[in-house]
PDB file of N, CA and C in Angstrom:
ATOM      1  N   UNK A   1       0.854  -1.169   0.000  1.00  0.00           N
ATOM      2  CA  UNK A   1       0.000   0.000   0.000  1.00  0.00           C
ATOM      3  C   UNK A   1       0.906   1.241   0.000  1.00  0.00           C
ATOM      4  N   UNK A   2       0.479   2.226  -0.692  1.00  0.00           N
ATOM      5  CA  UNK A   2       1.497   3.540  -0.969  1.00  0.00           C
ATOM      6  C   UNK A   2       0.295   4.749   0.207  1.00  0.00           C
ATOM      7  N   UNK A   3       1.295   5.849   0.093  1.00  0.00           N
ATOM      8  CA  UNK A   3       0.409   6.526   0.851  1.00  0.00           C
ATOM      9  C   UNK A   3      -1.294   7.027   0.050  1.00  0.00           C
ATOM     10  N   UNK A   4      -0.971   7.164  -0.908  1.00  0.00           N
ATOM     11  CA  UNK A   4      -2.219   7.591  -1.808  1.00  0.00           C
ATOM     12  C   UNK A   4      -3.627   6.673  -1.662  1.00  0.00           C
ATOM     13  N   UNK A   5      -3.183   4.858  -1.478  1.00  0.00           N
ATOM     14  CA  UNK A   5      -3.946   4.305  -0.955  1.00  0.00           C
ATOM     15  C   UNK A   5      -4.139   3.979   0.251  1.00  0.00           C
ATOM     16  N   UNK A   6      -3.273   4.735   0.561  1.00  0.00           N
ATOM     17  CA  UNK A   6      -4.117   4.557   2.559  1.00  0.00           C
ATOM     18  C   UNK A   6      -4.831   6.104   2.744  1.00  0.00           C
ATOM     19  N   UNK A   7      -4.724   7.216   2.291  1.00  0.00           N
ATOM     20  CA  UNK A   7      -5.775   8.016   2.030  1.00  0.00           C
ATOM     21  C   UNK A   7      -6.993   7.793   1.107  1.00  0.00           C
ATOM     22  N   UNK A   8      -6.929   6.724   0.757  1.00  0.00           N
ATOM     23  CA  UNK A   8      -8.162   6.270   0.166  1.00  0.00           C
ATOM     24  C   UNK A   8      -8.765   5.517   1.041  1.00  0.00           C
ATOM     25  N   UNK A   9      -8.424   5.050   1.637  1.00  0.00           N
ATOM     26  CA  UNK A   9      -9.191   3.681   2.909  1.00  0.00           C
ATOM     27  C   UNK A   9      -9.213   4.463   3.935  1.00  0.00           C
ATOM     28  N   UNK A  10      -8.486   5.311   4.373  1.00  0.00           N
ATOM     29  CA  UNK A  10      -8.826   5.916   5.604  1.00  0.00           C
ATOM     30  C   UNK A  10     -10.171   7.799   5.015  1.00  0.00           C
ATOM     31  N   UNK A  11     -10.926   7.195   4.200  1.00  0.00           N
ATOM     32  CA  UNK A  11     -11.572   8.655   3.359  1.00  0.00           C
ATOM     33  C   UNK A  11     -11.206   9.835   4.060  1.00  0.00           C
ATOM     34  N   UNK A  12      -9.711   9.692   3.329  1.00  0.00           N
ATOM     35  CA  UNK A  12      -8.805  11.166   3.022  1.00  0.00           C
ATOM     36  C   UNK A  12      -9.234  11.516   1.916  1.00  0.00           C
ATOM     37  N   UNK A  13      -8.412  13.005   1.764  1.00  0.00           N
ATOM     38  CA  UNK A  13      -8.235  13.602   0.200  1.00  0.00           C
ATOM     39  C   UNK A  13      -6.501  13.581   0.061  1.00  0.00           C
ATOM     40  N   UNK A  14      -6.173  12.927  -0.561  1.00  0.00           N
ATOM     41  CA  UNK A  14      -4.636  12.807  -0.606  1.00  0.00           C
ATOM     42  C   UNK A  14      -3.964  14.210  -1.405  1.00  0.00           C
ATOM     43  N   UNK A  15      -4.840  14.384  -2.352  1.00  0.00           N
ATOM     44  CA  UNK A  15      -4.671  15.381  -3.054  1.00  0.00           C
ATOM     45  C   UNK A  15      -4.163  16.908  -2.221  1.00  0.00           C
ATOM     46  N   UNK A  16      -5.044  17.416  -1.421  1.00  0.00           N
ATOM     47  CA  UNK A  16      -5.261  17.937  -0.597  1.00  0.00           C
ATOM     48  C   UNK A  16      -4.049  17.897   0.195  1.00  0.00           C
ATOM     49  N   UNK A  17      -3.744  16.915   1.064  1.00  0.00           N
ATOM     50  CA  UNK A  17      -2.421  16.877   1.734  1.00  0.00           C
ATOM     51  C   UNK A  17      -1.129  16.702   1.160  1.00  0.00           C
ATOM     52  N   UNK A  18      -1.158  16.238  -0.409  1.00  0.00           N
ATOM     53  CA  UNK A  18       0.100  16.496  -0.961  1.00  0.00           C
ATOM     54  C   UNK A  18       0.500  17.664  -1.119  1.00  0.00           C
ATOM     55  N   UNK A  19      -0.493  18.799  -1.814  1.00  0.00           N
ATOM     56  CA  UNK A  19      -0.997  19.931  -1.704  1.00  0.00           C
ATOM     57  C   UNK A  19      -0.187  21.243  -0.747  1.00  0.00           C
ATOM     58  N   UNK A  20      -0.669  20.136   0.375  1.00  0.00           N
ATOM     59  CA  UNK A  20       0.051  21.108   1.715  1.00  0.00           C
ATOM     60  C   UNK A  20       1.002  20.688   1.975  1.00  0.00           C
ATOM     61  N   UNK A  21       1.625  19.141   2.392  1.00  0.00           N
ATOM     62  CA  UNK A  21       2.961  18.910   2.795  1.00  0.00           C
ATOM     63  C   UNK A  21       3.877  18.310   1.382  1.00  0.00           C
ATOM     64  N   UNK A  22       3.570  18.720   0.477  1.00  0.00           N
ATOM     65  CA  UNK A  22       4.438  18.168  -0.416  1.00  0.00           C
ATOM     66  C   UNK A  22       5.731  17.318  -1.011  1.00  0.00           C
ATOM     67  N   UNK A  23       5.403  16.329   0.127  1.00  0.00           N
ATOM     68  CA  UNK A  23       5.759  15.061  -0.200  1.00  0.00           C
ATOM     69  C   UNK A  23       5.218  13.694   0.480  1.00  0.00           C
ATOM     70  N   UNK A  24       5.241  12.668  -0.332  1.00  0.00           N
ATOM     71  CA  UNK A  24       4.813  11.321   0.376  1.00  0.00           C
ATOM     72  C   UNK A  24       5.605  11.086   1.712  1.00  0.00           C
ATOM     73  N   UNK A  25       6.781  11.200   1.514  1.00  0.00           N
ATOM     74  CA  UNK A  25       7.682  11.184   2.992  1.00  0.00           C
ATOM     75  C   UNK A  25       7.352  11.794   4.061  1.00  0.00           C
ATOM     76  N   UNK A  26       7.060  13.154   4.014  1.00  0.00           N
ATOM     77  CA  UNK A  26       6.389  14.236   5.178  1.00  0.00           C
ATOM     78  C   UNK A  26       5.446  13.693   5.544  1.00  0.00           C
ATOM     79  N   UNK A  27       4.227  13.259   4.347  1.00  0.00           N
ATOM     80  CA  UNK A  27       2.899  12.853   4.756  1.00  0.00           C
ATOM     81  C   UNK A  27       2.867  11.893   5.421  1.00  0.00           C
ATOM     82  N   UNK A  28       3.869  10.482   5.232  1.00  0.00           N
ATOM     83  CA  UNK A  28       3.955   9.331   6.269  1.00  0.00           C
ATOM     84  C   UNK A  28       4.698   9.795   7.098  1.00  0.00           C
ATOM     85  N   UNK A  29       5.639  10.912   7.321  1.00  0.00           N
ATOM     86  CA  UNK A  29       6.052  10.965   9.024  1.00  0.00           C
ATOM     87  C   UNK A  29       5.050  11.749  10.075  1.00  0.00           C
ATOM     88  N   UNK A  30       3.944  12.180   8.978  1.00  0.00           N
ATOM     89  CA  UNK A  30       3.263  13.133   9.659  1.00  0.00           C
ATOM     90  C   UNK A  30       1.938  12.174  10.463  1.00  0.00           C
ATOM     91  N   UNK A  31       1.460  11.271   9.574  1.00  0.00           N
ATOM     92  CA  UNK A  31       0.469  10.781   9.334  1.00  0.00           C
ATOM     93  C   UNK A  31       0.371   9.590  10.624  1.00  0.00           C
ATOM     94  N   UNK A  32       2.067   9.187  10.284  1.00  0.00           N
ATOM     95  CA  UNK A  32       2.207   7.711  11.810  1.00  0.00           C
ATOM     96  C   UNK A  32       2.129   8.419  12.818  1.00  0.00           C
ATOM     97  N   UNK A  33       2.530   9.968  13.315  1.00  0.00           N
ATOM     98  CA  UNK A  33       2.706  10.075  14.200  1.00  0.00           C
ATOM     99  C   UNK A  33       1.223  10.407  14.928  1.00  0.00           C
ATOM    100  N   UNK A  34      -0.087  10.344  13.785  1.00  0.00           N
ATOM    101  CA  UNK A  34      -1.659  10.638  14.635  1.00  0.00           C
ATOM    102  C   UNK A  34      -1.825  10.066  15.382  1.00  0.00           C
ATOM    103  N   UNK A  35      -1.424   8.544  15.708  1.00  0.00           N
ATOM    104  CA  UNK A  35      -2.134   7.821  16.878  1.00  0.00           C
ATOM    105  C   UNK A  35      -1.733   7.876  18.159  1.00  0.00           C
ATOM    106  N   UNK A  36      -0.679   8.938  18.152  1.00  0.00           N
ATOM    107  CA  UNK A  36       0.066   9.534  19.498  1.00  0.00           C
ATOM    108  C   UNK A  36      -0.947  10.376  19.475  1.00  0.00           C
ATOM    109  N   UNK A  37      -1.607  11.087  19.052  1.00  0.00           N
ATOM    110  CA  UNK A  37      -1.980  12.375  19.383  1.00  0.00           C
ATOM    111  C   UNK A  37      -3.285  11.541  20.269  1.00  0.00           C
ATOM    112  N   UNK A  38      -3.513  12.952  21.785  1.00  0.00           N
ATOM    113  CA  UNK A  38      -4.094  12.692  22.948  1.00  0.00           C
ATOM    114  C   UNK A  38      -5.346  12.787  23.008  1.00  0.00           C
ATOM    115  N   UNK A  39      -5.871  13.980  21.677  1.00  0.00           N
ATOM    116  CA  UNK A  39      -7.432  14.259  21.584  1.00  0.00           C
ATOM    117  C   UNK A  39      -8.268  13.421  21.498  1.00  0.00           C
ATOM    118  N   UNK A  40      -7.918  12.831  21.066  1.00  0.00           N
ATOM    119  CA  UNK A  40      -9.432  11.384  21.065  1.00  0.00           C
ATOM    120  C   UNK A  40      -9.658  10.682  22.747  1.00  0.00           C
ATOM    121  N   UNK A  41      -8.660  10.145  23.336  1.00  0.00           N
ATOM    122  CA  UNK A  41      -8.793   9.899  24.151  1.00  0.00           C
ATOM    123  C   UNK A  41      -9.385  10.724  25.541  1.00  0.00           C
ATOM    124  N   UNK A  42      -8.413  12.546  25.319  1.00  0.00           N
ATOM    125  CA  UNK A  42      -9.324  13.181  26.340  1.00  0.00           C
ATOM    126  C   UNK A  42     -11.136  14.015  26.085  1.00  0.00           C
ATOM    127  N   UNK A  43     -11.144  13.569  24.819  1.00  0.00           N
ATOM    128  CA  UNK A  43     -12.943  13.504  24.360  1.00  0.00           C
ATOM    129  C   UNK A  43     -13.128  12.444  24.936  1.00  0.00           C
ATOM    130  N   UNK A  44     -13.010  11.437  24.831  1.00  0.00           N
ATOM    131  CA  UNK A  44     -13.931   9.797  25.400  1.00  0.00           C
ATOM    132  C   UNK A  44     -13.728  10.232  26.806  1.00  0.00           C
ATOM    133  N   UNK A  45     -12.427  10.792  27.697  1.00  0.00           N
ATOM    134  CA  UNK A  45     -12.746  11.390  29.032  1.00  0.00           C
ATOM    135  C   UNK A  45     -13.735  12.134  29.209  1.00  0.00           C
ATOM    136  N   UNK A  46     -13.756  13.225  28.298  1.00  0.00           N
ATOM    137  CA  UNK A  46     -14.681  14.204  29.176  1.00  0.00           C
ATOM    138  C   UNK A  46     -15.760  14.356  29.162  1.00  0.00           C
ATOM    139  N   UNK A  47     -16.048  13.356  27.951  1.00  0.00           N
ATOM    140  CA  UNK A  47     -17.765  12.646  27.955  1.00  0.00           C
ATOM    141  C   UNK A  47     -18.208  12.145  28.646  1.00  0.00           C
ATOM    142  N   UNK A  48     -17.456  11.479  29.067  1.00  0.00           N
ATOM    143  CA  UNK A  48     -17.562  10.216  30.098  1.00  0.00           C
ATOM    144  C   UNK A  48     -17.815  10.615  31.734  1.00  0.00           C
ATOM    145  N   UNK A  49     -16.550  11.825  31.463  1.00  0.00           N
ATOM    146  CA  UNK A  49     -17.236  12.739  32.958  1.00  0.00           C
ATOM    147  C   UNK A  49     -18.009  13.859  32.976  1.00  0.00           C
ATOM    148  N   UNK A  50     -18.822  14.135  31.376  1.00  0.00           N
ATOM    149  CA  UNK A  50     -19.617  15.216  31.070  1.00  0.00           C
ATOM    150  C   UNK A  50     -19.109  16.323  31.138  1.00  0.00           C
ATOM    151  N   UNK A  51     -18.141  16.688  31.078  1.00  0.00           N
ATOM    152  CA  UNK A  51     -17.175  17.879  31.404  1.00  0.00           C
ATOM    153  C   UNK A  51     -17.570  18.216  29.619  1.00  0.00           C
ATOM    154  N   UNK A  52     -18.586  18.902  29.368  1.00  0.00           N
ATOM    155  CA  UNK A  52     -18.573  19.262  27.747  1.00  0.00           C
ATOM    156  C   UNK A  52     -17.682  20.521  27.388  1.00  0.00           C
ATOM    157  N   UNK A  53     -17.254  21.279  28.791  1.00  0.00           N
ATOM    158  CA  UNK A  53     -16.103  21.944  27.954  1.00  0.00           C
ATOM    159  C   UNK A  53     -14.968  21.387  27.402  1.00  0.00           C
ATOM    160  N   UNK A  54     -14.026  21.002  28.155  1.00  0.00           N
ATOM    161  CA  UNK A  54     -12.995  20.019  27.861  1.00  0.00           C
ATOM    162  C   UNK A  54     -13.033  19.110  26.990  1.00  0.00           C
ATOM    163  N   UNK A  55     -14.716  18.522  26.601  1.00  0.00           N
ATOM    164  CA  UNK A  55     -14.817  18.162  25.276  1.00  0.00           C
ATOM    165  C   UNK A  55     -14.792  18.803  24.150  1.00  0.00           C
ATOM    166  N   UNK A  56     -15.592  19.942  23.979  1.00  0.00           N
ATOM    167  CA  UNK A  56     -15.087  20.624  23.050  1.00  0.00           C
ATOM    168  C   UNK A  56     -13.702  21.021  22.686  1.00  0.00           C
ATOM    169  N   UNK A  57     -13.214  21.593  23.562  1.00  0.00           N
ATOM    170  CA  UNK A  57     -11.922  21.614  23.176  1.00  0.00           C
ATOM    171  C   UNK A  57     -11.139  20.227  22.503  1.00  0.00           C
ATOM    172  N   UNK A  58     -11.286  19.458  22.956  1.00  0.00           N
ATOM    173  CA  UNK A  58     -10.340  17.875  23.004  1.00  0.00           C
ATOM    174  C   UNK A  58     -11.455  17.803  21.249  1.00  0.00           C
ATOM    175  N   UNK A  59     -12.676  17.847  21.209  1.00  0.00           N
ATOM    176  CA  UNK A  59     -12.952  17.661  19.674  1.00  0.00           C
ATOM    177  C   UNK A  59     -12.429  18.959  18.201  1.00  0.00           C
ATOM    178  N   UNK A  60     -12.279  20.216  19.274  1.00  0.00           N
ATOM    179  CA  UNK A  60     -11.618  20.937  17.906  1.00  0.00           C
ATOM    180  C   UNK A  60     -10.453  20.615  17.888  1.00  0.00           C
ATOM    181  N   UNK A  61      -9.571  20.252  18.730  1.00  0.00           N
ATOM    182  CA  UNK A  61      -8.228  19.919  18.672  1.00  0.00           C
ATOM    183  C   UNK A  61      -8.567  18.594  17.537  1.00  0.00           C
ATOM    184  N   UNK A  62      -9.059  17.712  17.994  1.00  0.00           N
ATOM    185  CA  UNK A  62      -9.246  16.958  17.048  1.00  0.00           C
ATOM    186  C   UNK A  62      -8.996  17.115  15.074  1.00  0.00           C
ATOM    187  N   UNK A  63      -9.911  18.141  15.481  1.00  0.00           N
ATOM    188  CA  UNK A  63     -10.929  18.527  14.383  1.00  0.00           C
ATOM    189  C   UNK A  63      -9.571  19.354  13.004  1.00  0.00           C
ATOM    190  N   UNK A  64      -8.774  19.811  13.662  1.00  0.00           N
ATOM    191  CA  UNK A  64      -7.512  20.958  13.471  1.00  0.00           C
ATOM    192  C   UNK A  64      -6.450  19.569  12.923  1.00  0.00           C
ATOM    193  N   UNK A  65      -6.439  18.640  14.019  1.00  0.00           N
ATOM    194  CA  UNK A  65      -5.422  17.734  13.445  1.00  0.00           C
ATOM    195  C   UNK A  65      -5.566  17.148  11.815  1.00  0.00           C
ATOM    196  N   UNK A  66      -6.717  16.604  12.203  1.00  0.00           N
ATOM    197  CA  UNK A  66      -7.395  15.703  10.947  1.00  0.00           C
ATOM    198  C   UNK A  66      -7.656  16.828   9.939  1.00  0.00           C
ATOM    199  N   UNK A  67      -8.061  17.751   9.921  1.00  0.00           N
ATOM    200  CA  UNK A  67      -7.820  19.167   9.146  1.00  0.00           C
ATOM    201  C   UNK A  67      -6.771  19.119   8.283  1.00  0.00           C
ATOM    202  N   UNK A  68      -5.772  19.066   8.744  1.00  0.00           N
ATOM    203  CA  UNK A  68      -4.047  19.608   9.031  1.00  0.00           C
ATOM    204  C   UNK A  68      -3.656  18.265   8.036  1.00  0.00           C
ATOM    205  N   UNK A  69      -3.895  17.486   8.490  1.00  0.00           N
ATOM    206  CA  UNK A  69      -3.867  16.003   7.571  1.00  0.00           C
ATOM    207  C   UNK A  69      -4.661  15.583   6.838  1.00  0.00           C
ATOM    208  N   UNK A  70      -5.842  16.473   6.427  1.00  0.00           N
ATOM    209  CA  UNK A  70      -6.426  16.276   4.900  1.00  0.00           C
ATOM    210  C   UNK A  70      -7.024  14.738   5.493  1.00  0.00           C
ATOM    211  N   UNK A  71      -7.516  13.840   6.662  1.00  0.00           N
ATOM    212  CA  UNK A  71      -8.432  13.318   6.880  1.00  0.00           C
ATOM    213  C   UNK A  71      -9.610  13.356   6.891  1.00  0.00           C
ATOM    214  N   UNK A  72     -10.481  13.688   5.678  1.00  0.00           N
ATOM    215  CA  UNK A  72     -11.485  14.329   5.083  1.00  0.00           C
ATOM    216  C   UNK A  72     -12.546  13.661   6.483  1.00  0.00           C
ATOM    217  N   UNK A  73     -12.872  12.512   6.121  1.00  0.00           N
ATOM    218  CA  UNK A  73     -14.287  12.344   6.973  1.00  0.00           C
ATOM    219  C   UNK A  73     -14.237  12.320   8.713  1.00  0.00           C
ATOM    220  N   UNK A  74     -12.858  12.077   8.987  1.00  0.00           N
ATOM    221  CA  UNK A  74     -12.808  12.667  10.592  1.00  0.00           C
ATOM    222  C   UNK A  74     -12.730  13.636  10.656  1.00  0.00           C
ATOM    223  N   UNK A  75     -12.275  14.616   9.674  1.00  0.00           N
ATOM    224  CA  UNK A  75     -12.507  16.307  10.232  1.00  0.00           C
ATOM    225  C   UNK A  75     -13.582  16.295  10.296  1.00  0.00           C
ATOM    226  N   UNK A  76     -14.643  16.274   9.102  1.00  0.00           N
ATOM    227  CA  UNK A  76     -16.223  16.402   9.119  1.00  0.00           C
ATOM    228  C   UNK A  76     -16.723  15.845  10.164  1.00  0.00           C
ATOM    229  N   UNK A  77     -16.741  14.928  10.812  1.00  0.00           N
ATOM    230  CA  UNK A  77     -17.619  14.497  12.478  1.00  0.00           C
ATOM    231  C   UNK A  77     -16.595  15.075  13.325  1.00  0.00           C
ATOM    232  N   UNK A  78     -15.853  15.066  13.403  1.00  0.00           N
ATOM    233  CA  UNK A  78     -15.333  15.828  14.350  1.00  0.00           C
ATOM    234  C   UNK A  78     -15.676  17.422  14.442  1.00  0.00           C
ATOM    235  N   UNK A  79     -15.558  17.987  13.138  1.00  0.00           N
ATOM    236  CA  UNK A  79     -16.320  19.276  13.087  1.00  0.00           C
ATOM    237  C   UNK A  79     -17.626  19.202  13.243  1.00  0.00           C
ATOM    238  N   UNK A  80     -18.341  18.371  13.148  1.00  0.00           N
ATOM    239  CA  UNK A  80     -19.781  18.173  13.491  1.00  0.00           C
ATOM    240  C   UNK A  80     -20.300  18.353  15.178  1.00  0.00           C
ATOM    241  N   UNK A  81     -19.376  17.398  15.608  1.00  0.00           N
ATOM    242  CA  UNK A  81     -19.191  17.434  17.072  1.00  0.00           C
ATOM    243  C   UNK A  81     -19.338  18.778  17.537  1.00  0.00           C
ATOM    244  N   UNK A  82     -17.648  19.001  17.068  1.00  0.00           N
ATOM    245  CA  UNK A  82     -17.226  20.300  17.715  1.00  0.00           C
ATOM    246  C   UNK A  82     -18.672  21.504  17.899  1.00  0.00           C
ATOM    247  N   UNK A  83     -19.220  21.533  16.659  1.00  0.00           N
ATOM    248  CA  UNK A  83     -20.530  22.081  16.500  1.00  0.00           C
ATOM    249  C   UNK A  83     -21.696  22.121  17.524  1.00  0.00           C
ATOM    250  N   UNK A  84     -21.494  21.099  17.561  1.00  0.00           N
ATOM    251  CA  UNK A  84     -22.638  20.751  18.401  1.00  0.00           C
ATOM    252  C   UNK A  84     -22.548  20.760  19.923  1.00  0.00           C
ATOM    253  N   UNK A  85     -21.020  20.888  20.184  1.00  0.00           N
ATOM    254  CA  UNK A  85     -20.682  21.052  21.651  1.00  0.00           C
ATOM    255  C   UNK A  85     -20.523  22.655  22.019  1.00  0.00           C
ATOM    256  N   UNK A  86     -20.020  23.289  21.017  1.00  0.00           N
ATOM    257  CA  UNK A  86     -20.221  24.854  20.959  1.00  0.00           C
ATOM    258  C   UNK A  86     -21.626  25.046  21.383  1.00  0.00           C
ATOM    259  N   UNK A  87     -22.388  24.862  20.567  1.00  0.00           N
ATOM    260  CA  UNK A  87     -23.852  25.483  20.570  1.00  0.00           C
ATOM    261  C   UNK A  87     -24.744  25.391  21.767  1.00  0.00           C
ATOM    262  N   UNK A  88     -24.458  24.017  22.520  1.00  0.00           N
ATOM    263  CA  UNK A  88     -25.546  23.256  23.543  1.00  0.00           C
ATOM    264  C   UNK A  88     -25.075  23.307  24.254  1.00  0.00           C
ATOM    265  N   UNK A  89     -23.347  23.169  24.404  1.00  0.00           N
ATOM    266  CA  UNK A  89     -22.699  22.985  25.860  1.00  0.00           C
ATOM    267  C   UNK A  89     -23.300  21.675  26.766  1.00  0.00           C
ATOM    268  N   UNK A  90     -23.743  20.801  26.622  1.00  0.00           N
ATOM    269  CA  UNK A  90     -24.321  19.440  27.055  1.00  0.00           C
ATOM    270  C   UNK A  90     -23.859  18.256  26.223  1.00  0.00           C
ATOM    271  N   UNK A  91     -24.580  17.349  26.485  1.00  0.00           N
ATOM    272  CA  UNK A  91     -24.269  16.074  25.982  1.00  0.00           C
ATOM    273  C   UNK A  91     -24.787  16.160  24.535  1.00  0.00           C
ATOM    274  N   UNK A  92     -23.924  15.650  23.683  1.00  0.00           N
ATOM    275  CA  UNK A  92     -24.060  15.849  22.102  1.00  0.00           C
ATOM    276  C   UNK A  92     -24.762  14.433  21.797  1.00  0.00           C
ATOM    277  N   UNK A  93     -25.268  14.424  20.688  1.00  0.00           N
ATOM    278  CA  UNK A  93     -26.127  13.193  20.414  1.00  0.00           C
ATOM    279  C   UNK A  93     -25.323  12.015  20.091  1.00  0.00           C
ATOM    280  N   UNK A  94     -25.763  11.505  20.652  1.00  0.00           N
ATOM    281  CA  UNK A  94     -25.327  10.004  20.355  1.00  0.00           C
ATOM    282  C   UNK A  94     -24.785   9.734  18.985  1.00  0.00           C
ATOM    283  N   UNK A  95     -25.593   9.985  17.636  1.00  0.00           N
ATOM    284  CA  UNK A  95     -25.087   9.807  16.845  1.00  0.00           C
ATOM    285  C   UNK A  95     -24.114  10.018  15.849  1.00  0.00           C
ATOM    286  N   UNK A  96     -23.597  11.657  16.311  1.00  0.00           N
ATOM    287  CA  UNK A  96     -22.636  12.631  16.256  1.00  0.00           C
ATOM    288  C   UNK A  96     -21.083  11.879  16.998  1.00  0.00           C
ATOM    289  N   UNK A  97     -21.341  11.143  18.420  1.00  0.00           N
ATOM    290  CA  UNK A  97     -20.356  10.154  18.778  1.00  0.00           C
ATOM    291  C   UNK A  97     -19.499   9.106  18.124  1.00  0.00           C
ATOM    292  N   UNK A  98     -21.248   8.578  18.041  1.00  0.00           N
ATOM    293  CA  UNK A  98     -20.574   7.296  16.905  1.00  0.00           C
ATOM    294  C   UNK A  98     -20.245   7.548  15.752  1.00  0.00           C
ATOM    295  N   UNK A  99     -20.311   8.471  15.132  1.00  0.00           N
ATOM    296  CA  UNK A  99     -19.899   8.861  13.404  1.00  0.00           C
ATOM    297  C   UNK A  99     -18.188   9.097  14.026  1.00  0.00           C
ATOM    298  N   UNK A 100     -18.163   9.752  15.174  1.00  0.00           N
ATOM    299  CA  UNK A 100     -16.693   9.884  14.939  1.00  0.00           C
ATOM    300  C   UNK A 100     -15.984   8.789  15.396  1.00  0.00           C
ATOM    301  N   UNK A 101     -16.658   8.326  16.148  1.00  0.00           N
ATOM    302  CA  UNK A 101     -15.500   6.744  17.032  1.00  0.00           C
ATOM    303  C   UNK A 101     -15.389   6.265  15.581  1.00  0.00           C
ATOM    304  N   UNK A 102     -16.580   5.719  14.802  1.00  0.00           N
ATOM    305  CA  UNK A 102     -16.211   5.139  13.703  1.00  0.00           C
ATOM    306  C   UNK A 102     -15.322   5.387  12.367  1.00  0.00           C
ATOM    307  N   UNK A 103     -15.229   7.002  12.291  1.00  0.00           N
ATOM    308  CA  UNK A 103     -14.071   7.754  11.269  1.00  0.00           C
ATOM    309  C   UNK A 103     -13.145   7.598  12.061  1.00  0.00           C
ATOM    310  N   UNK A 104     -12.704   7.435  13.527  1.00  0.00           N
ATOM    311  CA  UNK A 104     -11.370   7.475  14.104  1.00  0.00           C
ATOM    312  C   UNK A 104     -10.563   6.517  13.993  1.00  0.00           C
ATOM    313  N   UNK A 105     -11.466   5.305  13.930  1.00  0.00           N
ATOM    314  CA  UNK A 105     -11.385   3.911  14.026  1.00  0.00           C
ATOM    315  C   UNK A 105     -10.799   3.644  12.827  1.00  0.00           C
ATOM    316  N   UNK A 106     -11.482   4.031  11.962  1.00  0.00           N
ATOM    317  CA  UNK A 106     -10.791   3.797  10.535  1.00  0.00           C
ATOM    318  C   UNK A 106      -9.881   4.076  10.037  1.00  0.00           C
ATOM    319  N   UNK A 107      -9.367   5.554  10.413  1.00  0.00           N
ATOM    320  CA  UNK A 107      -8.054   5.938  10.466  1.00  0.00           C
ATOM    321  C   UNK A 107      -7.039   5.115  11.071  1.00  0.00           C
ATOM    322  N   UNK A 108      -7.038   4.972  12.479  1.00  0.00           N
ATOM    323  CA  UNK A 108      -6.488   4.359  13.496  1.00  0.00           C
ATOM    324  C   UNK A 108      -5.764   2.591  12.648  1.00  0.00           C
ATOM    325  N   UNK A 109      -7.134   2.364  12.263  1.00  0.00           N
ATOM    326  CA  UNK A 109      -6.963   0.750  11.850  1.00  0.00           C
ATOM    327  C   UNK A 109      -6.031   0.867  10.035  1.00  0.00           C
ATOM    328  N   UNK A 110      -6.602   1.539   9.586  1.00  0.00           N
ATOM    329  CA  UNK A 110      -5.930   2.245   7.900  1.00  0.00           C
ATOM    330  C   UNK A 110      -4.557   2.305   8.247  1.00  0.00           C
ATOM    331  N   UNK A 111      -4.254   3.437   9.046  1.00  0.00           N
ATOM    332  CA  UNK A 111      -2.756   3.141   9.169  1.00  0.00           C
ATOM    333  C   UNK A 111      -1.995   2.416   9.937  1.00  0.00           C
ATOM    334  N   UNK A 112      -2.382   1.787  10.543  1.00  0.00           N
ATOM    335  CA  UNK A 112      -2.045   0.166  11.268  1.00  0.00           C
ATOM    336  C   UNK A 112      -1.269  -0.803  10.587  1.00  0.00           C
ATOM    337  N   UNK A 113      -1.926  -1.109   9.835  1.00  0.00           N
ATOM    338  CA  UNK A 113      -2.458  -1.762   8.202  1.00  0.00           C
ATOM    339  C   UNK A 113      -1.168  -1.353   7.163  1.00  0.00           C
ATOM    340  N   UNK A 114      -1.173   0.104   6.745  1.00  0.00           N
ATOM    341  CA  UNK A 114      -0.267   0.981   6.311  1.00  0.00           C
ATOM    342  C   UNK A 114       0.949   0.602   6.645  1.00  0.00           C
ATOM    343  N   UNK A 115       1.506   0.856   8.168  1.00  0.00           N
ATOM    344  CA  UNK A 115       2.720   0.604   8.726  1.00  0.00           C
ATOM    345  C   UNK A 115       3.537  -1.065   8.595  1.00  0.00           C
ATOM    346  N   UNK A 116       2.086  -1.650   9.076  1.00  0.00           N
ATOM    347  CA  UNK A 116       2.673  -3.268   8.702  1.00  0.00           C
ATOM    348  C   UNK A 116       2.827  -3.582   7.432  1.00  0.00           C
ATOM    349  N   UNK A 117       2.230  -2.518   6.510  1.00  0.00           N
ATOM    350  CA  UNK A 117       2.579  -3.329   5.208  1.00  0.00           C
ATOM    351  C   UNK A 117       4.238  -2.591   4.649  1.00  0.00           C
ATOM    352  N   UNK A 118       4.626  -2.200   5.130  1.00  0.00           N
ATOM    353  CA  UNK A 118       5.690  -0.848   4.897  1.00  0.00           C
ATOM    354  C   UNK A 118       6.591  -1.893   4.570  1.00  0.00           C
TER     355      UNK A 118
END
């Protein structure tokens, strides 16, 4: 798998991030290093302890990364989120959750996948 097709399985725009970091090399040093990043995990915290500020934040941070990396459909729920935690300041809908666990997931597992096949 090249990087072009792991922005295809993980619904990136590769285009887009060649775009900005202009090269395949940048984009895979940039790209392995997402599953370090802390935002996902301190969203599933602060949901969990309803703290919806700290969620918001922890989802635009999100939202900026996957941005930044041309991860087309986790920015979009994550910006969805983020949306929705701005506006209500409460518990965001359920289904706004699961759209993103499931774009995160995919990422997460895409470049998994990616690395072992390297």
């Amino acid at each position: 798998m090249d990087v072009k097709q792991c922005y295809e399985l993980l619904k990136g725009n590769y285009t887009e991030a060649i775009g900005r970091l202009m090269s395949d090399r940048l984009i895979e040093r940039l790209i392995l290093k997402f599953p370090q990043d802390a935002s996902m995990t301190q969203l599933r915290e602060a949901l969990a302890a309803e703290n919806y500020e700290d969620a918001f934040r922890a989802a635009h941070t999100l939202k900026g990364v996957a941005g930044n990396l041309a991860f087309t459909a986790l920015h979009m729920s994550a910006s969805d989120l983020t949306e929705a935690l701005r506006a209500n300041k409460q518990k965001p809908a359920a289904d706004l959750v699961q759209k993103l666990e499931a774009d995160y997931t995919c990422v997460i597992n895409t470049l998994e996948q990616y690395q072992n096949e390297k």
